[in-house]
PDB file of N, CA and C in Angstrom:
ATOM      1  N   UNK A   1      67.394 108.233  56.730  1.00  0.00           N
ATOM      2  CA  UNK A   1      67.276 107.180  55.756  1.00  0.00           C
ATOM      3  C   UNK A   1      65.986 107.358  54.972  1.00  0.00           C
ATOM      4  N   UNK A   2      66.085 107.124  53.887  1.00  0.00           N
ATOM      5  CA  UNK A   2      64.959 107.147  52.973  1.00  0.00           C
ATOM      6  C   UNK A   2      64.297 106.144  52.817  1.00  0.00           C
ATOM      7  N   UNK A   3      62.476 106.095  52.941  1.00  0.00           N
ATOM      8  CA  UNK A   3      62.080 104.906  53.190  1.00  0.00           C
ATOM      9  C   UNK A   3      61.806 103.994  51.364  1.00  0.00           C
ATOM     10  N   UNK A   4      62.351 104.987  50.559  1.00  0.00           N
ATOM     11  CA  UNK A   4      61.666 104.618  49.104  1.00  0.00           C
ATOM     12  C   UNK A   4      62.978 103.505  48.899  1.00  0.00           C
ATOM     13  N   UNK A   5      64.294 103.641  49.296  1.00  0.00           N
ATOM     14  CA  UNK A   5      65.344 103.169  48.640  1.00  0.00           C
ATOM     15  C   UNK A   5      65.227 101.526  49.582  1.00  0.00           C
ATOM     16  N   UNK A   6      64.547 101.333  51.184  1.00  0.00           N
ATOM     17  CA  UNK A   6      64.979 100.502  51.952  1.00  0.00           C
ATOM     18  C   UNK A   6      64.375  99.243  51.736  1.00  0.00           C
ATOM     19  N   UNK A   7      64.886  97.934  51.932  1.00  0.00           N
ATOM     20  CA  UNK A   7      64.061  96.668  51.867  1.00  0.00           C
ATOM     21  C   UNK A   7      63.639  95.989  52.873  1.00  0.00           C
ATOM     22  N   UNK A   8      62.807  95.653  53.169  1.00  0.00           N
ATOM     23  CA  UNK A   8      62.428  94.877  54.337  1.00  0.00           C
ATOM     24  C   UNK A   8      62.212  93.820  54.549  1.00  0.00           C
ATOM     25  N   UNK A   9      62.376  92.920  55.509  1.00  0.00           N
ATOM     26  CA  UNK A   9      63.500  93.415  56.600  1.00  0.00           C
ATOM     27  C   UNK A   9      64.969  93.908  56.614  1.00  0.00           C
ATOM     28  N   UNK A  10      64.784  95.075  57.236  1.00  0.00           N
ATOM     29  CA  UNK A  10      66.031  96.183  57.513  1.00  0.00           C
ATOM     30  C   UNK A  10      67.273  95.578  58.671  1.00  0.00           C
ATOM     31  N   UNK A  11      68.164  95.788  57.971  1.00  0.00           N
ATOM     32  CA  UNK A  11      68.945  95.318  59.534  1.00  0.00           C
ATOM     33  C   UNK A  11      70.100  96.500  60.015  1.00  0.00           C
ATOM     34  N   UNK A  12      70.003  97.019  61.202  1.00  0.00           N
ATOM     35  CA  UNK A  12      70.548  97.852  61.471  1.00  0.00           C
ATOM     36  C   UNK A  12      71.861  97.167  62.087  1.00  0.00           C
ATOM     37  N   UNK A  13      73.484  97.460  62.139  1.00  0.00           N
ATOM     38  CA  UNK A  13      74.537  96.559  62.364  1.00  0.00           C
ATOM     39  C   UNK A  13      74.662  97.586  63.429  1.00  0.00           C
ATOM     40  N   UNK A  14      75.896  97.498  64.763  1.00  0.00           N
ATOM     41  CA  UNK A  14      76.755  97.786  65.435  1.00  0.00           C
ATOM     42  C   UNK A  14      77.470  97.192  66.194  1.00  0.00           C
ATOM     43  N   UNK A  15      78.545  96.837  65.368  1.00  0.00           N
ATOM     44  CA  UNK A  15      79.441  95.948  66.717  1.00  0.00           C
ATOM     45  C   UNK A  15      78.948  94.641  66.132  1.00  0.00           C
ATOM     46  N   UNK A  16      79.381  93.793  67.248  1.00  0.00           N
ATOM     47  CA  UNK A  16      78.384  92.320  66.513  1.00  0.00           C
ATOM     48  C   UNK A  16      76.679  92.200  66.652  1.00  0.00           C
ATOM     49  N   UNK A  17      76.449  93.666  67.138  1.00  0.00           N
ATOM     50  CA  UNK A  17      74.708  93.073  67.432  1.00  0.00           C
ATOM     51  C   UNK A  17      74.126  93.625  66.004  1.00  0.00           C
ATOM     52  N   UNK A  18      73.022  92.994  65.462  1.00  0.00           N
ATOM     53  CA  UNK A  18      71.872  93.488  64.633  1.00  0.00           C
ATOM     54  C   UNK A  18      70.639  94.068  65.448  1.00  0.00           C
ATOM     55  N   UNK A  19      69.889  95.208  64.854  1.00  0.00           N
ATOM     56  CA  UNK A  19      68.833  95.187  65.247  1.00  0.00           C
ATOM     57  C   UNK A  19      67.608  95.124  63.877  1.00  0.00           C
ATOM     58  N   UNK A  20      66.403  94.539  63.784  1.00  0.00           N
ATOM     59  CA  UNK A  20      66.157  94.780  62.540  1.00  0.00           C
ATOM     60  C   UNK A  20      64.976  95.294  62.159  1.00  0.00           C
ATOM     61  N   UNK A  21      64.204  95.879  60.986  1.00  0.00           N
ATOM     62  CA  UNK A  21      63.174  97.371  61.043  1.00  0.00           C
ATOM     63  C   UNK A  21      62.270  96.154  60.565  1.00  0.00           C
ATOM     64  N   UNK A  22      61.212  95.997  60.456  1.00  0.00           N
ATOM     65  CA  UNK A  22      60.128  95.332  59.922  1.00  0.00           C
ATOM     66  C   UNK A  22      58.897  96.040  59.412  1.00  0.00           C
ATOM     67  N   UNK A  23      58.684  96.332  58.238  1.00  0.00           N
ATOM     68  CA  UNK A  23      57.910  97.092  57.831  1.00  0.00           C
ATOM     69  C   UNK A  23      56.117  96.098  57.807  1.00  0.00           C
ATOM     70  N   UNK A  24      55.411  96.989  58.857  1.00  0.00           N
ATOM     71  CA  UNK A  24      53.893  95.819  58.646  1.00  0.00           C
ATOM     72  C   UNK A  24      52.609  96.462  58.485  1.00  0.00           C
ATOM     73  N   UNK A  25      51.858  96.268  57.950  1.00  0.00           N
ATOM     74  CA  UNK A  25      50.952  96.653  57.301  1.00  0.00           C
ATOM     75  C   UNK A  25      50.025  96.507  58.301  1.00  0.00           C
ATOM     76  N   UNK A  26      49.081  98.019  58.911  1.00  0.00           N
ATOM     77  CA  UNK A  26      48.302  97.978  59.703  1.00  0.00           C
ATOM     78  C   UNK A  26      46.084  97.911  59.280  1.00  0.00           C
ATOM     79  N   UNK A  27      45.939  97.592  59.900  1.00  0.00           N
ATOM     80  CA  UNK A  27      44.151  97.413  59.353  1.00  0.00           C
ATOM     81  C   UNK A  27      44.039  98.742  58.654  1.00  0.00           C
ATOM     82  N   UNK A  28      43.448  99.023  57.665  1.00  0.00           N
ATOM     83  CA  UNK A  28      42.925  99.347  56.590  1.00  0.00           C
ATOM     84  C   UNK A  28      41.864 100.462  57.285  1.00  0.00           C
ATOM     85  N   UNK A  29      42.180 101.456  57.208  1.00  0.00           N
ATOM     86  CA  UNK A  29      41.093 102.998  57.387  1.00  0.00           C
ATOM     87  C   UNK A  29      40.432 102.530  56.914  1.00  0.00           C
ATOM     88  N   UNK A  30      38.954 103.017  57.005  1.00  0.00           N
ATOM     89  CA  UNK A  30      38.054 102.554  55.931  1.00  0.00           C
ATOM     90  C   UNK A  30      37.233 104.549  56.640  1.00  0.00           C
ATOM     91  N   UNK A  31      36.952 105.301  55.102  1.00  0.00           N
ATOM     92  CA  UNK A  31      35.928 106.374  55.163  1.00  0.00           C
ATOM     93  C   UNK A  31      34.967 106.775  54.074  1.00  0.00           C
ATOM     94  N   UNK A  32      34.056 107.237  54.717  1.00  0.00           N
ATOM     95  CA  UNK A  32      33.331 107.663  53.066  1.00  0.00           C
ATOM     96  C   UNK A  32      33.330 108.787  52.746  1.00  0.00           C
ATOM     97  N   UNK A  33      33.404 108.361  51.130  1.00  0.00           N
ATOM     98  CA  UNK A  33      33.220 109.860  50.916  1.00  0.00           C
ATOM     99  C   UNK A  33      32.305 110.262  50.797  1.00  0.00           C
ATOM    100  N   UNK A  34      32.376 111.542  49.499  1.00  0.00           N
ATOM    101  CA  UNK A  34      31.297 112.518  49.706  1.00  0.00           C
ATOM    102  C   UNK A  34      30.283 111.757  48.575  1.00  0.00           C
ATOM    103  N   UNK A  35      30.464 111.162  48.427  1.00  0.00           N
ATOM    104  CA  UNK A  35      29.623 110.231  47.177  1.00  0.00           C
ATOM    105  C   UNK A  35      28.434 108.951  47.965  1.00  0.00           C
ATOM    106  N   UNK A  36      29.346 108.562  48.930  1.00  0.00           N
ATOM    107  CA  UNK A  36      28.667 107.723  49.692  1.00  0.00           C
ATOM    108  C   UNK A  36      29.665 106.394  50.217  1.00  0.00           C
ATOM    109  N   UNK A  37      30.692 105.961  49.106  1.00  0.00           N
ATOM    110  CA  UNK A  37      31.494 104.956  48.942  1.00  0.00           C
ATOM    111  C   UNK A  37      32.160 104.737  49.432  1.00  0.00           C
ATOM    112  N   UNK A  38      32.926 103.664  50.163  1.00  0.00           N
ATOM    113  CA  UNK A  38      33.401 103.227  51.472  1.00  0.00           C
ATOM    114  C   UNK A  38      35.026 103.178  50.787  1.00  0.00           C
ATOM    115  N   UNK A  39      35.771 104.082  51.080  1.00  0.00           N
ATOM    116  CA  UNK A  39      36.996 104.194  50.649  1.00  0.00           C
ATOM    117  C   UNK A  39      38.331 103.743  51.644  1.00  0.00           C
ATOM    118  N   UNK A  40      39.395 102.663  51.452  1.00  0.00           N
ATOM    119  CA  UNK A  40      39.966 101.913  52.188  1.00  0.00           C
ATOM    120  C   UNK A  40      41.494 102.813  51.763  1.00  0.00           C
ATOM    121  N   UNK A  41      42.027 102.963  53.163  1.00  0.00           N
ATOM    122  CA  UNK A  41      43.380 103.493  52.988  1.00  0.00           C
ATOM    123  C   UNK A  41      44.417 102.818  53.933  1.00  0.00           C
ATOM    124  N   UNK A  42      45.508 102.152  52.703  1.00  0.00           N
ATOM    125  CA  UNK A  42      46.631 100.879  53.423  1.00  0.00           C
ATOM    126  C   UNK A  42      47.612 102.095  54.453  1.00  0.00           C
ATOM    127  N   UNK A  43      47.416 101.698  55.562  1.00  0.00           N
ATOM    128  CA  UNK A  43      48.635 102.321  56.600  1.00  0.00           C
ATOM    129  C   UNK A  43      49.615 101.400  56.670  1.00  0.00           C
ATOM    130  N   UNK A  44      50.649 102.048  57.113  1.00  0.00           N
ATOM    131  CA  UNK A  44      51.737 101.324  57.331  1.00  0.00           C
ATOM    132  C   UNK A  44      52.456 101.322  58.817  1.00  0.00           C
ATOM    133  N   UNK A  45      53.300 100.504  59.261  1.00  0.00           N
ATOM    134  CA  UNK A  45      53.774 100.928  60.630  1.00  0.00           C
ATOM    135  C   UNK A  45      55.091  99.970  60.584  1.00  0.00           C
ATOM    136  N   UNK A  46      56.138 100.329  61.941  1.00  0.00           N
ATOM    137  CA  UNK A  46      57.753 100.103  61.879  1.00  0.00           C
ATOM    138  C   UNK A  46      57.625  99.367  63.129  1.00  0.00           C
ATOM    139  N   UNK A  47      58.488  97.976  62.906  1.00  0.00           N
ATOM    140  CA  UNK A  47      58.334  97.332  63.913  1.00  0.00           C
ATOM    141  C   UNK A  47      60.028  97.470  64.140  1.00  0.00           C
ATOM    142  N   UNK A  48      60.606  97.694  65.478  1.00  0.00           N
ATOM    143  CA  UNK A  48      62.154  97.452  66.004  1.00  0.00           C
ATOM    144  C   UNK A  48      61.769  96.469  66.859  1.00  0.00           C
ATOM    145  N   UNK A  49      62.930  95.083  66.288  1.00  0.00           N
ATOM    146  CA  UNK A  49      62.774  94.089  66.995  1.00  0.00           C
ATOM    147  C   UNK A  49      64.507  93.737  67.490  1.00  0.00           C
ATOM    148  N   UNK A  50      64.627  93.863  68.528  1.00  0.00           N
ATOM    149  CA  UNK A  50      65.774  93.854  69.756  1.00  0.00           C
ATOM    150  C   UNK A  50      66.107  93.117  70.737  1.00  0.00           C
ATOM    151  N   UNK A  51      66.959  92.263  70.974  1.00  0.00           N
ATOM    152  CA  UNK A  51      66.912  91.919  72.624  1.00  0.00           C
ATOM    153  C   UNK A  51      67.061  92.474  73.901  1.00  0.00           C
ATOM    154  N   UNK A  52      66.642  92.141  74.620  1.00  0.00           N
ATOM    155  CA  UNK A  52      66.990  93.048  75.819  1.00  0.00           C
ATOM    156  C   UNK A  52      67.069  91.704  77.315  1.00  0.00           C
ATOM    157  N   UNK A  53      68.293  91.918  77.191  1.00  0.00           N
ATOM    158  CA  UNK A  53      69.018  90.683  78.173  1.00  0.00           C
ATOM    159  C   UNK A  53      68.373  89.050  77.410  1.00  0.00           C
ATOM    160  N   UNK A  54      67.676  88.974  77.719  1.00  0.00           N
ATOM    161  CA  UNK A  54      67.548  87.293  77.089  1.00  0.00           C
ATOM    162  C   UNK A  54      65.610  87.250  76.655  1.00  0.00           C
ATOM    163  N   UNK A  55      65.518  88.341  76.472  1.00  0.00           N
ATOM    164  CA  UNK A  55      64.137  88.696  76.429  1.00  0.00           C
ATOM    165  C   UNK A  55      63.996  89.048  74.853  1.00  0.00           C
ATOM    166  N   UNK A  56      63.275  88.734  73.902  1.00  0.00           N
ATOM    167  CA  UNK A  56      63.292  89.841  72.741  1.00  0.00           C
ATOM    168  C   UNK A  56      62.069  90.645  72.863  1.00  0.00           C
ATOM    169  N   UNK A  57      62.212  91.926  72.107  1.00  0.00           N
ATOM    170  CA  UNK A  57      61.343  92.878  72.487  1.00  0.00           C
ATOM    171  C   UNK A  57      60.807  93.428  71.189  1.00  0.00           C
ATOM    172  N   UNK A  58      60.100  93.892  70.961  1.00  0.00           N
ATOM    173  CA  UNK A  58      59.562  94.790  69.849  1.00  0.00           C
ATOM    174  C   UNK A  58      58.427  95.922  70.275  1.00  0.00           C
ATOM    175  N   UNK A  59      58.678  97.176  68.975  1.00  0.00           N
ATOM    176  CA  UNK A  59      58.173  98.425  69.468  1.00  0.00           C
ATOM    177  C   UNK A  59      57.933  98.908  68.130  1.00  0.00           C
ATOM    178  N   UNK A  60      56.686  99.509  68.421  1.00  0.00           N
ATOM    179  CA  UNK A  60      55.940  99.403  66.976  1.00  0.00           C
ATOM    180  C   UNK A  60      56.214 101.175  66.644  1.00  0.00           C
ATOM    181  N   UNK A  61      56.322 101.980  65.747  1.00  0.00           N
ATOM    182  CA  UNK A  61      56.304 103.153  65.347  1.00  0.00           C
ATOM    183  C   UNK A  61      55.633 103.384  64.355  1.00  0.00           C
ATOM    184  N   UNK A  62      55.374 104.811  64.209  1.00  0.00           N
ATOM    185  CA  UNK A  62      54.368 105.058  62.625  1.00  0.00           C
ATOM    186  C   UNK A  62      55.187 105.571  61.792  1.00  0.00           C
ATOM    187  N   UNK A  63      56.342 106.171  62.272  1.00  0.00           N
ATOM    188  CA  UNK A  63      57.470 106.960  61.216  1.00  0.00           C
ATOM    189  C   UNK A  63      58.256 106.078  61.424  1.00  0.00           C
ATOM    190  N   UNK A  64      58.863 106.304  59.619  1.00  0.00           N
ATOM    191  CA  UNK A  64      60.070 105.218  59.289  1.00  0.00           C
ATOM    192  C   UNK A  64      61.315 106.108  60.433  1.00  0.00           C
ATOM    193  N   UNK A  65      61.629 107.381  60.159  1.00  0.00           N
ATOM    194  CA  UNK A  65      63.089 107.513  60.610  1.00  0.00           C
ATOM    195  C   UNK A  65      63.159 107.840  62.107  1.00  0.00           C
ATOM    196  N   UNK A  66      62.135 107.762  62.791  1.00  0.00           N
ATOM    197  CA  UNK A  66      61.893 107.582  64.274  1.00  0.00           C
ATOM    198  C   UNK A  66      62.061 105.963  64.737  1.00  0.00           C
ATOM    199  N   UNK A  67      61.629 105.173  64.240  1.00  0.00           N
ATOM    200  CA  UNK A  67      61.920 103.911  64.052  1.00  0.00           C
ATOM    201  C   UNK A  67      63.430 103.398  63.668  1.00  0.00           C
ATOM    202  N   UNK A  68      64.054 104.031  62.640  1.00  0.00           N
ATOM    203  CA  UNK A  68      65.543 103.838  62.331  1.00  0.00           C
ATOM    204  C   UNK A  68      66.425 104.763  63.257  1.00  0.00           C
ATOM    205  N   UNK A  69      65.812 105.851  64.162  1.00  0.00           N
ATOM    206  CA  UNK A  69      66.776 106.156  65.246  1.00  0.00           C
ATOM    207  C   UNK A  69      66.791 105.650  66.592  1.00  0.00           C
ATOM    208  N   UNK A  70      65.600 104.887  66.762  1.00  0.00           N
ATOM    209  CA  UNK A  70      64.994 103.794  67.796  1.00  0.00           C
ATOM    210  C   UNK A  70      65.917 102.533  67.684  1.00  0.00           C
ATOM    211  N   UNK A  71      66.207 102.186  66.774  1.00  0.00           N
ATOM    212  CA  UNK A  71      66.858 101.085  65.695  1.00  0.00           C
ATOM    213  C   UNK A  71      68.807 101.450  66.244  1.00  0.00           C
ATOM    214  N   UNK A  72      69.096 102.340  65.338  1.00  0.00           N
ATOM    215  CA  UNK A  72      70.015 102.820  65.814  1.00  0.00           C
ATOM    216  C   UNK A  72      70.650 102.580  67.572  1.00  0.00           C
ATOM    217  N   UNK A  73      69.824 103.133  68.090  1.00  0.00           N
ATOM    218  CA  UNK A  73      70.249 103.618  69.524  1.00  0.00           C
ATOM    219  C   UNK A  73      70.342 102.171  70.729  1.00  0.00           C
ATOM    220  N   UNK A  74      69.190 101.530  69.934  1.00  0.00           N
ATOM    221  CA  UNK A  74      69.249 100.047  71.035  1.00  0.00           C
ATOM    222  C   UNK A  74      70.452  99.268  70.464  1.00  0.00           C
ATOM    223  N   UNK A  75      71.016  99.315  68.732  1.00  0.00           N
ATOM    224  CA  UNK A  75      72.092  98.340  68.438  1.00  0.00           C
ATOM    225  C   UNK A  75      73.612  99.039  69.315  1.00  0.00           C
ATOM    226  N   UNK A  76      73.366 100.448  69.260  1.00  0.00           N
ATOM    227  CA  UNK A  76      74.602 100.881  70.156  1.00  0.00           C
ATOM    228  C   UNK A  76      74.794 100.314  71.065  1.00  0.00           C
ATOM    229  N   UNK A  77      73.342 100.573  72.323  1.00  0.00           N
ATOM    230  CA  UNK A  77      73.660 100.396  73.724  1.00  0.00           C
ATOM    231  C   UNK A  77      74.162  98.498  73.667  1.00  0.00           C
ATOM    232  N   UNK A  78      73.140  97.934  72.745  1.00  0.00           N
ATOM    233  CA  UNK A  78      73.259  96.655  73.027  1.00  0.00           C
ATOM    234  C   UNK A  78      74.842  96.003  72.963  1.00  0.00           C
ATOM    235  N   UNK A  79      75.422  96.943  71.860  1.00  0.00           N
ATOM    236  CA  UNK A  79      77.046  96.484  71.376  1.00  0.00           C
ATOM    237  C   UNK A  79      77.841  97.168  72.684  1.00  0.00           C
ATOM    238  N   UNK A  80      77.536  97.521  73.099  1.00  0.00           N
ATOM    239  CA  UNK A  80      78.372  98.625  74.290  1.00  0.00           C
ATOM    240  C   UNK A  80      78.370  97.937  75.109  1.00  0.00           C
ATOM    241  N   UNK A  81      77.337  97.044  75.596  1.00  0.00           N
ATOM    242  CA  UNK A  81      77.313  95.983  76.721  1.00  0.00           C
ATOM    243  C   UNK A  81      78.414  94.902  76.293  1.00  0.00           C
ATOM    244  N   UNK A  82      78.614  94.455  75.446  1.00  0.00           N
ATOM    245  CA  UNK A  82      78.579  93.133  75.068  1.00  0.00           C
ATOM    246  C   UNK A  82      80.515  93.483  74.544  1.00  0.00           C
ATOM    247  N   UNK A  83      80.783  94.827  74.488  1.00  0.00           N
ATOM    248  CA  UNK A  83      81.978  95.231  73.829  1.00  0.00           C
ATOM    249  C   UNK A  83      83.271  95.466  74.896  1.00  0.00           C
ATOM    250  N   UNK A  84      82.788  95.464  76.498  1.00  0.00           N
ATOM    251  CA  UNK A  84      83.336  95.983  77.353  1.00  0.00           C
ATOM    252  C   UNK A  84      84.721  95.043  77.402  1.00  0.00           C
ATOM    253  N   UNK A  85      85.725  95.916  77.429  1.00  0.00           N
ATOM    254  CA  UNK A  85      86.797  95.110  77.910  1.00  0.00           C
ATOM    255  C   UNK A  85      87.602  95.347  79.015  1.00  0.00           C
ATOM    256  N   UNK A  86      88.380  94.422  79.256  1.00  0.00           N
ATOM    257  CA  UNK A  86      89.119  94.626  80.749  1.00  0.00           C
ATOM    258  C   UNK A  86      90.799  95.059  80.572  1.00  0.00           C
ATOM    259  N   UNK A  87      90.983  96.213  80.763  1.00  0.00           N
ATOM    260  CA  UNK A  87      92.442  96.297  80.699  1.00  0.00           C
ATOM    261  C   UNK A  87      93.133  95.792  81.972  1.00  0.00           C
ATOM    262  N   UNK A  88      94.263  94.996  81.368  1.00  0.00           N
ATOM    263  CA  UNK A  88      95.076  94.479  82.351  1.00  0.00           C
ATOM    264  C   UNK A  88      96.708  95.847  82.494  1.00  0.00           C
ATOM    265  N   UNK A  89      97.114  96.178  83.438  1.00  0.00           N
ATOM    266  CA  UNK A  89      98.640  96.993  83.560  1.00  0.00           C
ATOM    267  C   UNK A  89      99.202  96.450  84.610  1.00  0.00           C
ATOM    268  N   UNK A  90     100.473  97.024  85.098  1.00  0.00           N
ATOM    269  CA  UNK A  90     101.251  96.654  86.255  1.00  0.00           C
ATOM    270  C   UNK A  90     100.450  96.780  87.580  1.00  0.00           C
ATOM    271  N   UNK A  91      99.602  97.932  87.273  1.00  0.00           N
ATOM    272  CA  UNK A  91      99.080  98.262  88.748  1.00  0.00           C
ATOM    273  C   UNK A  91      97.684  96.850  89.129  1.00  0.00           C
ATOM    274  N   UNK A  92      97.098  96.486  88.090  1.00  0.00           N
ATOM    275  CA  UNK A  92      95.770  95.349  88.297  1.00  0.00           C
ATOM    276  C   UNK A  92      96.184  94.254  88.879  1.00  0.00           C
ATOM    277  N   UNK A  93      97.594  93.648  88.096  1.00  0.00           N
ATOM    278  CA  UNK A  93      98.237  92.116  87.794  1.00  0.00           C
ATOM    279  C   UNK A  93      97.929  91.656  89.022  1.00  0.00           C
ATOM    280  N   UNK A  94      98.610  92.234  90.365  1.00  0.00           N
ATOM    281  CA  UNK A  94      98.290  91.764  91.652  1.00  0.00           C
ATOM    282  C   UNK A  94      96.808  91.278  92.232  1.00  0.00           C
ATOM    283  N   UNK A  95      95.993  92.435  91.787  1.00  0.00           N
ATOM    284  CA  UNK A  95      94.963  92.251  92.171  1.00  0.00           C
ATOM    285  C   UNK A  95      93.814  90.969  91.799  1.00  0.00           C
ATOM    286  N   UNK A  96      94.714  90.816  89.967  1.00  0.00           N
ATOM    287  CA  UNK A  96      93.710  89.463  89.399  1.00  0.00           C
ATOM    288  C   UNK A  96      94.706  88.544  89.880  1.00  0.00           C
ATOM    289  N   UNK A  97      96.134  88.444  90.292  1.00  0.00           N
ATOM    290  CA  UNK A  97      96.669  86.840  91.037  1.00  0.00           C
ATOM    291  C   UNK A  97      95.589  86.655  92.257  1.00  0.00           C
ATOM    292  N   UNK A  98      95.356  87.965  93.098  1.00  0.00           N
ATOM    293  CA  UNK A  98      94.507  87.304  94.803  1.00  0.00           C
ATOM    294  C   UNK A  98      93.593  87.277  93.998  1.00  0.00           C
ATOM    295  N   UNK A  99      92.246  87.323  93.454  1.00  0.00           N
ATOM    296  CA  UNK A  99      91.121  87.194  92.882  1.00  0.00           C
ATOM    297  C   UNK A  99      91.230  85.493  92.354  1.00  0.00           C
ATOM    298  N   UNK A 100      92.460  85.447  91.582  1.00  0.00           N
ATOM    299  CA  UNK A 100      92.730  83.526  91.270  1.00  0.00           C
ATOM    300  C   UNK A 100      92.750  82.617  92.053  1.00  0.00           C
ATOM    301  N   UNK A 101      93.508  82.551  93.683  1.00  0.00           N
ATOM    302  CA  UNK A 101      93.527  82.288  94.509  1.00  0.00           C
ATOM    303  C   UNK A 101      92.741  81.435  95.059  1.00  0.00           C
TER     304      UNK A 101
END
């Protein structure tokens, strides 16, 4: 993903979960140069903000597309949990009547 085209806040989809990128502005380098003059340089940094069971979590990165594959990978696992289904056939049926019981 290209970070020139993206808006922030980013929301990454899978399944019904979001995860979303937060772009935040970190303290200000400050160096001098060769002149003497105290020269300030804006950094930037990637926040992935996620749940994890009933907890929310966040994880800070310095690269955008390390951050959007960080992004990526927790909306999978998170939809994968939450996506599981139960097949019922001839051979289960019995087993969920004694389980009702």
């Amino acid at each position: 993903m290209s970070e020139k085209r993206a808006s922030f806040p980013m929301d990454v989809p899978s399944g019904s979960v979001t995860v979303k990128i937060y772009k935040v502005r970190n303290q200000a380098c400050r160096k001098k140069s060769k002149t003497g003059r105290v020269v300030e340089a804006k950094r930037f940094g990637y926040t992935v903000s996620y749940f994890a069971g009933t907890k929310r979590c966040w994880k800070m990165f310095v690269d955008f597309d390390e951050a959007c594959r960080e992004a990526k990978s927790r909306a999978d696992s998170a939809s994968n949990v939450f996506g599981r289904t139960v097949v019922i056939n001839r051979a289960t049926v019995p087993v969920f009547r004694c389980a009702r019981q």
